[in-house]
Protein backbone atom coordinates (compact mmCIF):
# COMPACT_ATOMS: atom_id res chain seq x y z
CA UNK A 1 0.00 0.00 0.00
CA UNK A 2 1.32 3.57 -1.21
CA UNK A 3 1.70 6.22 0.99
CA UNK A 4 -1.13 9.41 0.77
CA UNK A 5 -0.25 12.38 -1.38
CA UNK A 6 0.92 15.14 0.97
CA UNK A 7 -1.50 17.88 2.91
CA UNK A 8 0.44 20.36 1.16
CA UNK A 9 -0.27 19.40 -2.62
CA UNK A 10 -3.79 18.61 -1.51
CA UNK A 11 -4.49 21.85 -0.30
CA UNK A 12 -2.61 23.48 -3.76
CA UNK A 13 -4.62 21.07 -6.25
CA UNK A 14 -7.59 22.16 -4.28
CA UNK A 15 -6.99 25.68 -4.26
CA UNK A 16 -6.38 25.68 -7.70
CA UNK A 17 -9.44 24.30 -8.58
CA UNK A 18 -11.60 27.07 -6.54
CA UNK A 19 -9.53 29.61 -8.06
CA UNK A 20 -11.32 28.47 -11.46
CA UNK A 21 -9.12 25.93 -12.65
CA UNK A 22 -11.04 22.85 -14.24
CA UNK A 23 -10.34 19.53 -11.93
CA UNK A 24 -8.52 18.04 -15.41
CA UNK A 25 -5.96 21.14 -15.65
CA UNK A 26 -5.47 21.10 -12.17
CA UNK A 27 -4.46 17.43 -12.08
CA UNK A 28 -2.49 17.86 -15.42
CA UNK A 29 -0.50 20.72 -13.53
CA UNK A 30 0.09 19.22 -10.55
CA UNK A 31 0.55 15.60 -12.35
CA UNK A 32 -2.18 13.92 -10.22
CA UNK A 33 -4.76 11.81 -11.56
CA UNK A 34 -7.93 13.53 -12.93
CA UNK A 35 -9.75 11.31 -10.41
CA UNK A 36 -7.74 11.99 -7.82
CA UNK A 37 -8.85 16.04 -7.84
CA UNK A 38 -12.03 15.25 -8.73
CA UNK A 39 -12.27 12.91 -5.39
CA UNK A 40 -10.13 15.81 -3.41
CA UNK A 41 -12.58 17.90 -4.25
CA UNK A 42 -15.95 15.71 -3.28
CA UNK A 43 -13.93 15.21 -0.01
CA UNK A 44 -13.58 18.73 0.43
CA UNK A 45 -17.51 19.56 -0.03
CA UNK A 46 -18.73 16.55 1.84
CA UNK A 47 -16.30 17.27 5.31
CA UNK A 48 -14.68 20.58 4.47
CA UNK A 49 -11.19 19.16 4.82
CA UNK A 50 -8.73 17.12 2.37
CA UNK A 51 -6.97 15.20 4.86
CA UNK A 52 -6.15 11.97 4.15
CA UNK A 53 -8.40 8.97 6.00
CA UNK A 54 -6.55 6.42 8.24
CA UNK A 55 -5.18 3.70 6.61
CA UNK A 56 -4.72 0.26 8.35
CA UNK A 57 -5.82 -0.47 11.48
CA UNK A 58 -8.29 -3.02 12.75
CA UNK A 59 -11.65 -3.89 10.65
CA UNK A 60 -13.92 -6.20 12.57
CA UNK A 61 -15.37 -8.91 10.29
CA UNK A 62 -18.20 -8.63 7.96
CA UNK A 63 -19.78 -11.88 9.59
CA UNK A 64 -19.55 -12.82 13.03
CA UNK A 65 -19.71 -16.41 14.75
């Protein structure tokens, strides 16, 4: 598993994109994938932040017993 993009080209990406930038030149710019500002961006509306989630950790089991 790959480490997350840093905060700091998340928040640039980002702030290109409100600055009027279209998500694809923004990625092409910043040589992200087109999904990957698009999906910055949906994070940023749905909780207002572009921090990564946690990755790892424990995940109890779909089915029990």
């Amino acid at each position: 598993m790959g480490k997350p993009y840093s905060l700091d080209l998340r928040k640039r990406v980002v702030a290109a994109i409100k600055g009027g930038m279209s998500r694809n030149q923004a990625a092409k710019r910043f040589g992200v994938a087109i999904s990957t500002a698009i999906g910055w961006m949906q994070r940023v509306e749905k909780t207002g932040s572009v921090e990564p989630s946690q990755m790892g950790g424990y995940k109890p089991k779909a089915i029990s017993g």
